[in-house]
PDB file of N, CA and C in Angstrom:
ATOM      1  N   UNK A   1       4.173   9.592 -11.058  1.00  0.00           N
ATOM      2  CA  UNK A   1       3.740   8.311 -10.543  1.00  0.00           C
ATOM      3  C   UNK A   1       2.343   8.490  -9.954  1.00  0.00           C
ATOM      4  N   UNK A   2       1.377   7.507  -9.895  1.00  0.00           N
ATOM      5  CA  UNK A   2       0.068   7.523  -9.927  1.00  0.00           C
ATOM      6  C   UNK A   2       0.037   7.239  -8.508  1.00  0.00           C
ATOM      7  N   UNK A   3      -0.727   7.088  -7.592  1.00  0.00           N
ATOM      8  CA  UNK A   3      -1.168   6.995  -5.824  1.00  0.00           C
ATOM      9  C   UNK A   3      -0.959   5.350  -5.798  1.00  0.00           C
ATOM     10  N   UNK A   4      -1.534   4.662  -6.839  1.00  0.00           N
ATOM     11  CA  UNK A   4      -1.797   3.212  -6.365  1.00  0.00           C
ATOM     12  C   UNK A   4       0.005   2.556  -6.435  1.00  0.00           C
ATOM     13  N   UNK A   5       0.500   3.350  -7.194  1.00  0.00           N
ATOM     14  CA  UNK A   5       2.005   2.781  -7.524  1.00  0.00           C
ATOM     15  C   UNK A   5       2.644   3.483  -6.516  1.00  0.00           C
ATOM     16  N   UNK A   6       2.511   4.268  -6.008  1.00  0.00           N
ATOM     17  CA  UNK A   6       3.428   4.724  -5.175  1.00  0.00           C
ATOM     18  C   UNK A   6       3.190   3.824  -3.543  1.00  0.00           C
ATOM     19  N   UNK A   7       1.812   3.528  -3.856  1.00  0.00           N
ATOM     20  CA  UNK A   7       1.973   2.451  -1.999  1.00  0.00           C
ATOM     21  C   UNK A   7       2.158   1.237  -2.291  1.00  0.00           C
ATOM     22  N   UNK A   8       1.792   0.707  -3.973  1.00  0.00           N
ATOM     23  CA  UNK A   8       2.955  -0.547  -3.533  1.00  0.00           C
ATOM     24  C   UNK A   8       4.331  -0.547  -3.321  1.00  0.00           C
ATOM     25  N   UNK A   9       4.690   0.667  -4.156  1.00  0.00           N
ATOM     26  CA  UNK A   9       6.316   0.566  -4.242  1.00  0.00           C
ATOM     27  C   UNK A   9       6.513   0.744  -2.771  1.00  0.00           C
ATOM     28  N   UNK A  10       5.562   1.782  -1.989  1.00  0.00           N
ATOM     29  CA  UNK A  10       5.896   1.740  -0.117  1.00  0.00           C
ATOM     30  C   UNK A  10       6.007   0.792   0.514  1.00  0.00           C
ATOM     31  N   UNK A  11       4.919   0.181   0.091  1.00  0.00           N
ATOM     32  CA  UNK A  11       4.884  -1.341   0.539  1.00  0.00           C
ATOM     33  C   UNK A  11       5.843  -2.457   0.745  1.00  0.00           C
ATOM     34  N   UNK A  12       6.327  -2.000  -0.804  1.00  0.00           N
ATOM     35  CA  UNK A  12       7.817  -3.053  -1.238  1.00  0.00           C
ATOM     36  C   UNK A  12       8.952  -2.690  -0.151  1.00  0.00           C
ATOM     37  N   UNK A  13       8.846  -1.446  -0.361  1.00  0.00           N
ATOM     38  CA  UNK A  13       9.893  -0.640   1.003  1.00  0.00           C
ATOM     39  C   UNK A  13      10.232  -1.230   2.171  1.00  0.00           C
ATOM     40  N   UNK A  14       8.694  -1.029   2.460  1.00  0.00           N
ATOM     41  CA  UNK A  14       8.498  -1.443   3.847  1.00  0.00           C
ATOM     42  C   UNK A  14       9.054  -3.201   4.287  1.00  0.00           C
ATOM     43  N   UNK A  15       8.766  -4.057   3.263  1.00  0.00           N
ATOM     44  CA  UNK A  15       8.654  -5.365   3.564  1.00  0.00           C
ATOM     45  C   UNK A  15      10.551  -5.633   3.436  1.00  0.00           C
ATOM     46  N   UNK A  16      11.177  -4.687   2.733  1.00  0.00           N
ATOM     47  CA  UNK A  16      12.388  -4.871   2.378  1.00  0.00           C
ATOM     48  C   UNK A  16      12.730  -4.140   3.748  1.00  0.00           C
ATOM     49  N   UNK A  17      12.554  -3.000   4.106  1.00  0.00           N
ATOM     50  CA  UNK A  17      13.250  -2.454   5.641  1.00  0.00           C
ATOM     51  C   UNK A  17      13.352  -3.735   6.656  1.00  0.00           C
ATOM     52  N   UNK A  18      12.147  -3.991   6.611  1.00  0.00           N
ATOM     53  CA  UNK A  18      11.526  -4.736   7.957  1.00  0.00           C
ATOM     54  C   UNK A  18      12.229  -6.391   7.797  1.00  0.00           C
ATOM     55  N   UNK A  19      12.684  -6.304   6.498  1.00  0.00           N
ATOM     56  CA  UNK A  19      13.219  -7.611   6.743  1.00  0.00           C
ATOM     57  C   UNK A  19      12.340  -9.359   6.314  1.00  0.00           C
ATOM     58  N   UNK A  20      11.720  -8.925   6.224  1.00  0.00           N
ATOM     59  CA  UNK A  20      10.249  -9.901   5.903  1.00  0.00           C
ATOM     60  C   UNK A  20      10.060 -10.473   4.634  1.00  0.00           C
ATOM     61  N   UNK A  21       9.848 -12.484   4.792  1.00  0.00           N
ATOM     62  CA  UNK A  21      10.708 -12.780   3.579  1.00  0.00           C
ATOM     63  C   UNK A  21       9.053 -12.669   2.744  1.00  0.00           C
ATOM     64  N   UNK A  22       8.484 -12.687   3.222  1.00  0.00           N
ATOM     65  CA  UNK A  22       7.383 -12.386   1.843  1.00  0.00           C
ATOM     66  C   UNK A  22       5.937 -11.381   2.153  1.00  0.00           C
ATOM     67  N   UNK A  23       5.179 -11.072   1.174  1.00  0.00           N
ATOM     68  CA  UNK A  23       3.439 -10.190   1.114  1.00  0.00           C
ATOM     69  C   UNK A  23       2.964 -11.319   2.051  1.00  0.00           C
ATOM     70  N   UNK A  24       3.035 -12.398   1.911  1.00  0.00           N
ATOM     71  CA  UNK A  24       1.939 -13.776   3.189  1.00  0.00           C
ATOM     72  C   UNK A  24       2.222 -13.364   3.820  1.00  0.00           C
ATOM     73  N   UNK A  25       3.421 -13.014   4.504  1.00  0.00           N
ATOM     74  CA  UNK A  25       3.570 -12.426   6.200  1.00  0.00           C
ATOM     75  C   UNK A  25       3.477 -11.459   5.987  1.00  0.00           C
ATOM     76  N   UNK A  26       2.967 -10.174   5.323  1.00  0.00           N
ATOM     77  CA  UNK A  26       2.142  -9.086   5.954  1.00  0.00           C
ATOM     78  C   UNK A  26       0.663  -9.516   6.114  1.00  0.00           C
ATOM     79  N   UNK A  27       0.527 -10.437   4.757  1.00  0.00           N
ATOM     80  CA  UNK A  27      -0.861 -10.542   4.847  1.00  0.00           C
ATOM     81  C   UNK A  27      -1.579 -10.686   6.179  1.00  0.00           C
ATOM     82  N   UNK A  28      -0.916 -11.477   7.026  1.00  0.00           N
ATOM     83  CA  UNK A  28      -1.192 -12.470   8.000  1.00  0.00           C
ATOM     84  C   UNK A  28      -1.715 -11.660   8.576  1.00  0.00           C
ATOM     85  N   UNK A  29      -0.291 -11.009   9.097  1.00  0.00           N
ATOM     86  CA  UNK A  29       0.307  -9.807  10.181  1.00  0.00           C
ATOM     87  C   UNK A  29      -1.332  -9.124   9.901  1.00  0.00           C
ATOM     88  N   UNK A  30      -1.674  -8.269   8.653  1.00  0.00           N
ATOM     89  CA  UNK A  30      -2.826  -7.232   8.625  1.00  0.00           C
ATOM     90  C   UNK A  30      -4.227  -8.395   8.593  1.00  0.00           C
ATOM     91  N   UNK A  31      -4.643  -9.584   8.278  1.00  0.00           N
ATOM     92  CA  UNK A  31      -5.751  -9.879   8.032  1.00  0.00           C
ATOM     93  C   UNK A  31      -6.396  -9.460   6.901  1.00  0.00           C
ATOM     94  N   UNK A  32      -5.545  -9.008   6.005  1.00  0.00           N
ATOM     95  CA  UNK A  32      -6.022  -8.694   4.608  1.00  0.00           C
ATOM     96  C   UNK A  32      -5.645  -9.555   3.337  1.00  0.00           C
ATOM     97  N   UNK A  33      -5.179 -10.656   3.900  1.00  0.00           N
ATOM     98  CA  UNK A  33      -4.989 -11.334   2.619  1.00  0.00           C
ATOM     99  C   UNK A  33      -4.963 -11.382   1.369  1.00  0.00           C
ATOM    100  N   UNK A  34      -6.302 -11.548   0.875  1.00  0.00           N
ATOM    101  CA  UNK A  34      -7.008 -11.832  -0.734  1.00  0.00           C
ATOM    102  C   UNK A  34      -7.106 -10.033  -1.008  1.00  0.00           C
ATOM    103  N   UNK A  35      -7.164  -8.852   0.056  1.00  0.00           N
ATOM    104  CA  UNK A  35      -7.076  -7.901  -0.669  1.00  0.00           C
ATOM    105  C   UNK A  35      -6.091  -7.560  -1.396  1.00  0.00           C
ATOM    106  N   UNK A  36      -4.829  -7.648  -0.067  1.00  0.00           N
ATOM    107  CA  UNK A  36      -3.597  -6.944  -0.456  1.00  0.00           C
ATOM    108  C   UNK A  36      -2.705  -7.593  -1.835  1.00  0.00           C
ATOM    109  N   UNK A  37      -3.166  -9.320  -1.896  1.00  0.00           N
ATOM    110  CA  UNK A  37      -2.705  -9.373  -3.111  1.00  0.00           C
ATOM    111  C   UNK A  37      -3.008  -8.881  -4.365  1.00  0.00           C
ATOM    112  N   UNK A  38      -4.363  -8.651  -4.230  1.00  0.00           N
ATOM    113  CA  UNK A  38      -5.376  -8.441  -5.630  1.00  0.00           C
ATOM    114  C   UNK A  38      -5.073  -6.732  -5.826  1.00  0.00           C
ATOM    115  N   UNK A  39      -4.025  -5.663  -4.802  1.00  0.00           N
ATOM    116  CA  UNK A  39      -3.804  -4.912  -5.106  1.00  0.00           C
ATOM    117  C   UNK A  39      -2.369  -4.632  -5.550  1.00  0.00           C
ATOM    118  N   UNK A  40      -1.505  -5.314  -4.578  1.00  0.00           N
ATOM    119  CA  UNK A  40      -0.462  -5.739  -5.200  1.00  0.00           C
ATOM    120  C   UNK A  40      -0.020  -6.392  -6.907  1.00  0.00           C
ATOM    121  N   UNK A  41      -0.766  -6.946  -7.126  1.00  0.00           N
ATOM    122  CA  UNK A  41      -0.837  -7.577  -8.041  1.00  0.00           C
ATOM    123  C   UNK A  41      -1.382  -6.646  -9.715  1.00  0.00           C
ATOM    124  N   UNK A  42      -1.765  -5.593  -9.244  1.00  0.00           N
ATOM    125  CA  UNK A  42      -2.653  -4.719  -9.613  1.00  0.00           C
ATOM    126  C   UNK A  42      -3.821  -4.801 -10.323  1.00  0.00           C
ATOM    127  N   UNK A  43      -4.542  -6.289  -9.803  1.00  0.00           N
ATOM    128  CA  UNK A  43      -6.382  -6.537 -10.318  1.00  0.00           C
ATOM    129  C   UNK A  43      -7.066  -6.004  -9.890  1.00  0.00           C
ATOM    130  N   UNK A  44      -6.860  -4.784  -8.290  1.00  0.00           N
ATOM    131  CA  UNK A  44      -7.774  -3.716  -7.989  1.00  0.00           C
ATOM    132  C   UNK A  44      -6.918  -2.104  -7.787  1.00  0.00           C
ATOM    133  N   UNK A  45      -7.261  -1.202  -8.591  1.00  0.00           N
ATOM    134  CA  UNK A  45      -6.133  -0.256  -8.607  1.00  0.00           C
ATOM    135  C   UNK A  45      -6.422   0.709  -6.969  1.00  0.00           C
ATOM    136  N   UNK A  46      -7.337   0.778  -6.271  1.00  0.00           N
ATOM    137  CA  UNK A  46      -7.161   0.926  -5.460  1.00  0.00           C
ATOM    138  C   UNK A  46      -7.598   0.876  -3.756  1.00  0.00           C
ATOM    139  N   UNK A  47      -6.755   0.939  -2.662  1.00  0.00           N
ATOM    140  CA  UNK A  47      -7.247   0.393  -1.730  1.00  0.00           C
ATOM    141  C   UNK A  47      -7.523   1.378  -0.770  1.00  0.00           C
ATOM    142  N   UNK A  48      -8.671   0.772   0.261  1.00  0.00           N
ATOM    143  CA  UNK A  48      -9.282   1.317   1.055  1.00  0.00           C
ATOM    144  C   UNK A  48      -8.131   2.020   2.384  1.00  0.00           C
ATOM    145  N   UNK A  49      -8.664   2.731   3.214  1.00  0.00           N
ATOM    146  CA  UNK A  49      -7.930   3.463   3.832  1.00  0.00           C
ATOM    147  C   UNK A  49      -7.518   2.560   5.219  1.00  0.00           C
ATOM    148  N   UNK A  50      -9.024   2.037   5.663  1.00  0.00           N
ATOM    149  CA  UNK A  50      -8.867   1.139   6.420  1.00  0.00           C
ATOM    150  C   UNK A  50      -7.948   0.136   6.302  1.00  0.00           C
ATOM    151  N   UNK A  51      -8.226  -0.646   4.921  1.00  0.00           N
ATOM    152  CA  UNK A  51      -7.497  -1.924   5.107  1.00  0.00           C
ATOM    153  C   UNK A  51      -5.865  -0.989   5.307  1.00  0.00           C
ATOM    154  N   UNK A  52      -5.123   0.173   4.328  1.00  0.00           N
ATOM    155  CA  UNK A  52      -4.081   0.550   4.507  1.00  0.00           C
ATOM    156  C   UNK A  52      -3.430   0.377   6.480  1.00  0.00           C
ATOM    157  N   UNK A  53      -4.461   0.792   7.015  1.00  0.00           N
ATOM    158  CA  UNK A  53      -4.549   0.941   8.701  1.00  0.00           C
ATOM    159  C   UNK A  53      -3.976  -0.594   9.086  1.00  0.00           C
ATOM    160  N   UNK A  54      -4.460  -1.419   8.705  1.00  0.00           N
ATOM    161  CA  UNK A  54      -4.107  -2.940   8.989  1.00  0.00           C
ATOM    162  C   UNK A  54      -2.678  -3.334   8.855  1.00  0.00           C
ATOM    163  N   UNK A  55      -2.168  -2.625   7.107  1.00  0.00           N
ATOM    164  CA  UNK A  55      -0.981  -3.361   6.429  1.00  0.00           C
ATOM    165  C   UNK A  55      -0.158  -2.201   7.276  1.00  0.00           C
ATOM    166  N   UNK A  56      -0.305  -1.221   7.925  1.00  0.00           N
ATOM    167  CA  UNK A  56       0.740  -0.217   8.671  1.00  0.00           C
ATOM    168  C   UNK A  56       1.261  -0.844  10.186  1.00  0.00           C
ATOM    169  N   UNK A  57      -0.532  -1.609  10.230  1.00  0.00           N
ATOM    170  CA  UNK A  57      -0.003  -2.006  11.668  1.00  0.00           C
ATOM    171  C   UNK A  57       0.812  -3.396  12.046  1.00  0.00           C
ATOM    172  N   UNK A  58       1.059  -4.115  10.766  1.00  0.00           N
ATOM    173  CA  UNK A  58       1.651  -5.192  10.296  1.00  0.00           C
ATOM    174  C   UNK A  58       3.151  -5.003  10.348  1.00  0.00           C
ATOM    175  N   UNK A  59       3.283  -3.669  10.143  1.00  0.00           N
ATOM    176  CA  UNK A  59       4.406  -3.128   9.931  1.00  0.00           C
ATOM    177  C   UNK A  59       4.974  -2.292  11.310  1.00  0.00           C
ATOM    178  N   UNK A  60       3.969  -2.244  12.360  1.00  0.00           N
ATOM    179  CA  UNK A  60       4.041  -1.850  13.556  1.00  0.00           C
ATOM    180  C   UNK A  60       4.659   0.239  13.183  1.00  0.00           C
ATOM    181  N   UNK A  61       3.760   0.466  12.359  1.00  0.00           N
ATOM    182  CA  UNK A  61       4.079   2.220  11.838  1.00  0.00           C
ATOM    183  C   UNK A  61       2.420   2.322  12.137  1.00  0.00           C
ATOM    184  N   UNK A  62       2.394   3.552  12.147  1.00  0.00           N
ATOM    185  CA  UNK A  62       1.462   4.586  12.312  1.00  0.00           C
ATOM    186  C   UNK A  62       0.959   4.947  10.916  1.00  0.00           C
ATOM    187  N   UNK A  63      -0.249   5.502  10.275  1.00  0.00           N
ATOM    188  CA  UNK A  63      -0.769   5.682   8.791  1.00  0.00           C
ATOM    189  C   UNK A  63       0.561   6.805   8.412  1.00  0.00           C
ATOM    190  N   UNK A  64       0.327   8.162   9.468  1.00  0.00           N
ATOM    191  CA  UNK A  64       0.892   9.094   9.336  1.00  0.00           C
ATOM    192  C   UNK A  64       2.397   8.335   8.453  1.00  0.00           C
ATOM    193  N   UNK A  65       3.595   7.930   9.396  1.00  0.00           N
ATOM    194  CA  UNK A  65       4.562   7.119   8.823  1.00  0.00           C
ATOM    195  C   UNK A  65       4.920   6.525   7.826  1.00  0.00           C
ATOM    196  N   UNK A  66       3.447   6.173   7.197  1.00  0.00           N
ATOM    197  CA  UNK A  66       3.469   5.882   5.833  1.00  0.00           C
ATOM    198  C   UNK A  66       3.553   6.400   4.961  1.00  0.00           C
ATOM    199  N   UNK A  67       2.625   7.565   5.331  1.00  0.00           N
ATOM    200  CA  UNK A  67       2.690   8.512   3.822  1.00  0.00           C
ATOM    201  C   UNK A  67       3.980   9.563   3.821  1.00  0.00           C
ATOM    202  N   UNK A  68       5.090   9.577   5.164  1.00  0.00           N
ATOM    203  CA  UNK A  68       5.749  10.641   5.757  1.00  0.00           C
ATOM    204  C   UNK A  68       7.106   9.598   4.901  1.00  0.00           C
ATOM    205  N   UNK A  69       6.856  10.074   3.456  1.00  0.00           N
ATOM    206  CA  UNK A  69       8.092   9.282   2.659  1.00  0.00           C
ATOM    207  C   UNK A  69       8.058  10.016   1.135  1.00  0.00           C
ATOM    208  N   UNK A  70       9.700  10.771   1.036  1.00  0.00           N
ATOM    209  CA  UNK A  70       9.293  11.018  -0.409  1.00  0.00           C
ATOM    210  C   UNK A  70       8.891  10.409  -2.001  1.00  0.00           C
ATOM    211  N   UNK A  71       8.507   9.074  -1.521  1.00  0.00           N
ATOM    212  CA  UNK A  71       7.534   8.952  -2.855  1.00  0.00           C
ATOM    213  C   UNK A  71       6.714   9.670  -3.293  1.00  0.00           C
ATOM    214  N   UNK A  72       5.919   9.644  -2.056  1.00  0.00           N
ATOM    215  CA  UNK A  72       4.397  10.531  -2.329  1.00  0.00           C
ATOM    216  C   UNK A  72       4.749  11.624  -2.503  1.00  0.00           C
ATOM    217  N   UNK A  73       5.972  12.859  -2.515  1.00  0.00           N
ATOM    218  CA  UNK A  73       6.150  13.885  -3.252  1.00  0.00           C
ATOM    219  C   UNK A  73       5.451  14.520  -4.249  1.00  0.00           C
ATOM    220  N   UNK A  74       5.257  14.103  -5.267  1.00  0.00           N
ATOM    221  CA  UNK A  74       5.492  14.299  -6.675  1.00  0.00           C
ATOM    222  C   UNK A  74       3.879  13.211  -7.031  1.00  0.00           C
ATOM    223  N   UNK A  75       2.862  12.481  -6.321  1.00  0.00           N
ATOM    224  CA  UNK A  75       2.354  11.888  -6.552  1.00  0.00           C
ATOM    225  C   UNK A  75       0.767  12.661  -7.352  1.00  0.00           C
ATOM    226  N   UNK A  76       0.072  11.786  -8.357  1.00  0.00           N
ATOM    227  CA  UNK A  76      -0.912  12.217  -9.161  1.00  0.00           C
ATOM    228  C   UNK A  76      -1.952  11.248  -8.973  1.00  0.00           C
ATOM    229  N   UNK A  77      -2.883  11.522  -9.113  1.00  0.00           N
ATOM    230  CA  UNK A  77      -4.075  10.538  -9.704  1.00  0.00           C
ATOM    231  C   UNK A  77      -4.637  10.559 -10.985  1.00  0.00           C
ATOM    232  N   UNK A  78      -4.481   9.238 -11.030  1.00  0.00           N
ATOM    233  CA  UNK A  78      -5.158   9.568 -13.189  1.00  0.00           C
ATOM    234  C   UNK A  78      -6.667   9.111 -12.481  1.00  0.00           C
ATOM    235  N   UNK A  79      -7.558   9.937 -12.886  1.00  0.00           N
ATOM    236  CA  UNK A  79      -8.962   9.790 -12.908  1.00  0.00           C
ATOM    237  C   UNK A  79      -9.122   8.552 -14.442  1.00  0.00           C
ATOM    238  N   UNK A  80     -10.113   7.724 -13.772  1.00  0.00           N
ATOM    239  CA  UNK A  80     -10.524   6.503 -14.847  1.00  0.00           C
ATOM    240  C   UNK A  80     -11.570   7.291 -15.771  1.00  0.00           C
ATOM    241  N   UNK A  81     -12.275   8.024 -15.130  1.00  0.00           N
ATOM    242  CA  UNK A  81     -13.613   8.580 -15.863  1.00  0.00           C
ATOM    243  C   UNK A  81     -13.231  10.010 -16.053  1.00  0.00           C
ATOM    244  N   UNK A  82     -14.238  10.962 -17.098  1.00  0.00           N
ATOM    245  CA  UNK A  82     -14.130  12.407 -17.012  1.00  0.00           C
ATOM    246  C   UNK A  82     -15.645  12.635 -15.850  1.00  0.00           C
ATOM    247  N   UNK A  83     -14.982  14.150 -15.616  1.00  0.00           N
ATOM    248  CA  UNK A  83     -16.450  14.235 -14.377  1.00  0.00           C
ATOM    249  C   UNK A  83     -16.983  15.690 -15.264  1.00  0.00           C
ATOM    250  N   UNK A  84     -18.146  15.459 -15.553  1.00  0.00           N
ATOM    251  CA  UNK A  84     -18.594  16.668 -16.411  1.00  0.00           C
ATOM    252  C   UNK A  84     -19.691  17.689 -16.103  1.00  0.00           C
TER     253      UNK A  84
END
């Protein structure tokens, strides 16, 4: 599984733990709106660290907390470009 799929699927996690009937109420919650959908959605494959800081604190977790989940185990990055 690639990095960008593994924090939505966290994401999904998260909104399903927490109980929360939709992404608008994180959006809110973080002030990231138009990002988090356009990554969710997957029209930008990936997101900034900061905004991540926002959608954690939406979630009232810590960054650490986020990544402290075995998804990210086993996680890869497909490079878009070769670097030569």
């Amino acid at each position: 599984m690639d990095l960008s799929e593994a924090i939505r699927k966290r994401i999904q996690e998260l909104i399903k733990e927490n109980n929360i009937k939709s992404l608008n109420a994180v959006a809110k919650l973080a002030g990231v709106s138009n990002t988090l959908y356009d990554f969710m959605s997957g029209n930008i494959d990936l997101i900034k660290i900061d905004t991540l800081l926002h959608i954690c604190e939406a979630f009232n977790i810590q960054l650490y907390e986020f990544f402290f989940d075995p998804i990210f185990k086993d996680v890869e990055y497909e490079r878009k470009e070769k670097i030569s």
